[in-house]
Structure formats: structure tokens, C-alpha cells
Protein backbone atom coordinates (compact mmCIF):
# COMPACT_ATOMS: atom_id res chain seq x y z
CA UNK A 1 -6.43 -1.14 -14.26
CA UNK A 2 -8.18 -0.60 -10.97
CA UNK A 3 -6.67 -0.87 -7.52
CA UNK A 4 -9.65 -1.33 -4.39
CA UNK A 5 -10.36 1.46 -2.13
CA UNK A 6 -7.88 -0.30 0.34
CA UNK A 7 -5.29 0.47 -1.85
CA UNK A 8 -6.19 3.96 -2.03
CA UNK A 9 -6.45 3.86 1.50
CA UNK A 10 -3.43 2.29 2.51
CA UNK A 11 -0.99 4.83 0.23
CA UNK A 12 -2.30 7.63 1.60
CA UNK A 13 -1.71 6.36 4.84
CA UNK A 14 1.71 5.48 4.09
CA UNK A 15 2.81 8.55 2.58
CA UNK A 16 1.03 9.86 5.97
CA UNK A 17 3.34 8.11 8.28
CA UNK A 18 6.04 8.35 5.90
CA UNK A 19 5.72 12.51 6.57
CA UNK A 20 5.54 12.46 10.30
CA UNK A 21 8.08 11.78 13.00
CA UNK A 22 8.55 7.80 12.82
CA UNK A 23 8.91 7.89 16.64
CA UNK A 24 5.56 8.89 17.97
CA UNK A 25 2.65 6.44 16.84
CA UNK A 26 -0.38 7.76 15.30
CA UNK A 27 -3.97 7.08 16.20
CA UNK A 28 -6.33 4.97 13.84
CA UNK A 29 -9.06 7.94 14.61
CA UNK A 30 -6.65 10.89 13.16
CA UNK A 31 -5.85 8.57 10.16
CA UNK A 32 -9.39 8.11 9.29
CA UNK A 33 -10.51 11.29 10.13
CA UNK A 34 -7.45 12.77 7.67
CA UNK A 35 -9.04 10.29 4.72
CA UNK A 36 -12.81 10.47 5.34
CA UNK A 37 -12.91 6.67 6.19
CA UNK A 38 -14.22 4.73 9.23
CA UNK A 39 -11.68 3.78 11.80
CA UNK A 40 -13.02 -0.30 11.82
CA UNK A 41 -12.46 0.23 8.10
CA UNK A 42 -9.57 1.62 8.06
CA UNK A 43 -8.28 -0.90 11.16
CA UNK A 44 -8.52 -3.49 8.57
CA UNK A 45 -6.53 -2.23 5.99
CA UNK A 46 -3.75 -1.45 8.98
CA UNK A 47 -3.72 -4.97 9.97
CA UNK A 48 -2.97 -6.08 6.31
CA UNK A 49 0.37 -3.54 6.44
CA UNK A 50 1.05 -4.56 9.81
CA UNK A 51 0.91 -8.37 8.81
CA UNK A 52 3.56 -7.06 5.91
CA UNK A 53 5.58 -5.55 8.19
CA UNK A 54 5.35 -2.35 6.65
CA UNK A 55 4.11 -0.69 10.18
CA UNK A 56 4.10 -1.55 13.57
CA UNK A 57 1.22 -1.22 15.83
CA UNK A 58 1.33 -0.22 19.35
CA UNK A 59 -2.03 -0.29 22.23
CA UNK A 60 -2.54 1.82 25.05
CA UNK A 61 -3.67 5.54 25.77
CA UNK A 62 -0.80 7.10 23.77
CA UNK A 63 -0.94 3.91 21.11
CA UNK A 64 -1.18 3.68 17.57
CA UNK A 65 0.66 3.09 14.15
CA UNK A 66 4.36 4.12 12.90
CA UNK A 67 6.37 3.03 10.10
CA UNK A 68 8.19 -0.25 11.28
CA UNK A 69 10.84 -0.23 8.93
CA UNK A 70 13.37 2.68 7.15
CA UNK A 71 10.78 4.69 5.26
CA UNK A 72 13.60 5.06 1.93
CA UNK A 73 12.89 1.42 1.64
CA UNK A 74 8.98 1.32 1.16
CA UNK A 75 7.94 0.95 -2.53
CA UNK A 76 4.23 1.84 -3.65
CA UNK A 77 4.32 -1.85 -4.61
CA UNK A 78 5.15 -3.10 -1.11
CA UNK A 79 1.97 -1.74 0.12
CA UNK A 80 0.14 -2.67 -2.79
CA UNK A 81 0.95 -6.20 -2.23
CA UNK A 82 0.30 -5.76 1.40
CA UNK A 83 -3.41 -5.17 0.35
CA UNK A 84 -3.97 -6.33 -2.76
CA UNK A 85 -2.10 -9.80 -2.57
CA UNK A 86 0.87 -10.47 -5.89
CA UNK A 87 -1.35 -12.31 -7.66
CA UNK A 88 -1.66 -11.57 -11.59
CA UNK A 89 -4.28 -9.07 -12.78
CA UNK A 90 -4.81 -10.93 -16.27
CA UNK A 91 -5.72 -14.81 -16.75
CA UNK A 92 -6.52 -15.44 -20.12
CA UNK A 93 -10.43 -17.34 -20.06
CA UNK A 94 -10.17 -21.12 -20.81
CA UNK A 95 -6.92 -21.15 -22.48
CA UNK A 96 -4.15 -23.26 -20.38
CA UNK A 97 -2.09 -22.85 -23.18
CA UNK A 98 1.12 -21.12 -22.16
CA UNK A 99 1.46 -20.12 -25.45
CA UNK A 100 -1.67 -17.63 -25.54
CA UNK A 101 -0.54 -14.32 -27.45
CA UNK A 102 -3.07 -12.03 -25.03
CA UNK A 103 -1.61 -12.95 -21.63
CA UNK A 104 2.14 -12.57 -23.14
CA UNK A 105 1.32 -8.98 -23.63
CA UNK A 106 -0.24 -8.41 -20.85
CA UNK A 107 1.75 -9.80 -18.51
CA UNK A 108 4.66 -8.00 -20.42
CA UNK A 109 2.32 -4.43 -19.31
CA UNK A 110 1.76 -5.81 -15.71
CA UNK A 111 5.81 -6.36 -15.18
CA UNK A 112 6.83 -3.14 -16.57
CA UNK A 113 4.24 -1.61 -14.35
CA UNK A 114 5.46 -3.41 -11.05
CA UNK A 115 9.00 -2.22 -12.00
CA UNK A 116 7.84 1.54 -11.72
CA UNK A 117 5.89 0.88 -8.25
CA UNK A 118 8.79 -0.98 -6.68
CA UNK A 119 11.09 1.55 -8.15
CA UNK A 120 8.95 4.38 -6.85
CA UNK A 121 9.73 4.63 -3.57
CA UNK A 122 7.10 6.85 -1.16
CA UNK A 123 9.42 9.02 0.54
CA UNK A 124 9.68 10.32 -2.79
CA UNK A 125 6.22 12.07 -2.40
CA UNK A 126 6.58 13.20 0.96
CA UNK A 127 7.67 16.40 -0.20
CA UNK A 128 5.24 17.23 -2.68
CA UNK A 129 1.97 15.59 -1.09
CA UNK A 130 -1.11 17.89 -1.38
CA UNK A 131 -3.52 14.94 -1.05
CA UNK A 132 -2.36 13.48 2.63
């Protein structure tokens, strides 16, 4: 399976925030610059965990982003679904049968995997990050 580039984005982000003081907010230009990215791109994928709640947004010369919320509580598959929507990753092609064999297993795979992201939570990493 393959997350998008948002994804990507939005993790490392998180386990960003997640590593630094939770009271002073953090420019869009030093997260960006820390991943490589553009800051418009990067705004976007912001907006999508702000909209989540995830983080909390703040304008203004000393403005920027902070976690909004208790960063024990965020899951890597809260900010997946912040990005990537919680919509399944397997349809089986032409079949409306509810019965079809394929999409049992793999929606079996794509359950078990959810489990392990919303049981891994990022503070978990903060830690042990090399890649922030």
C-alpha cells in the first residue's frame, strides 16, 4: 500500500510538533524548510490537520502551528485520516456482491493495519526520531 506525499508530509510534521514545546507555535517556513517542501504546499496539508483538530493555527508576527490537543493521544492513524480521508483502500471491480472472497481478505489486512496505526501513538517516536 501507498500513502500520498501529504501523508508523508503531515507525520513528519507531527512527530515535529509532537518534539517541541507545545506552547510556542511554529512557523509554516521552518516546517517546510525542515522537510524540503514548499510552504503553500505544505499550508495545505496544515489546513487538513487543523480542520481535524489535530493542531491549532495561530496568525501574526510570532504565529504559527502547535499541537491542539494532548500529544499521548495522537495516533499515526488520526493524521492519516486527517489527510487521506477513512475511506477503504480496496473495492472489489464490478462485484456488489457482499459475498466477494477478495475484498473479505482484504479488508480483514486493511483493519488489522488501522489497529496498529491507531494503536501507535506518535509520542512514541519522539524519542527515537532521526528523520524529523
Amino acid at each position: 500500500m501507498k500513502y500520498s506525499k501529504a501523508t508523508n508530509y503531515a507525520l513528519h510534521t507531527m512527530l515535529y510538533l509532537c518534539s517541541v514545546s507545545s506552547d510556542k507555535p511554529v512557523g509554516v517556513q521552518q516546517l517546510a524548510q525542515k522537510q524540503g517542501v514548499s510552504p503553500s504546499y505544505l499550508s495545505k496539508i496544515l489546513t487538513k490537520l487543523v480542520k481535524a483538530e489535530l493542531i491549532e493555527s495561530s496568525s501574526g508576527a510570532n504565529g504559527g502551528y502547535r499541537l491542539k490537543g494532548r500529544k499521548e493521544d495522537i495516533s499515526f492513524l488520526d493524521i492519516i485520516h486527517a489527510v487521506e480521508g477513512s475511506a477503504s483502500l480496496f473495492e472489489c471491480c464490478g462485484s456488489e456482491d457482499s459475498r466477494c472472497v477478495i475484498q473479505q481478505v482484504m479488508l480483514a489486512a486493511e483493519e488489522a493495519m488501522e489497529r496498529h496505526l491507531e494503536n501507535t501513538k506518535m509520542i512514541e517516536l519522539v524519542d527515537t526520531s532521526s528523520c524529523d
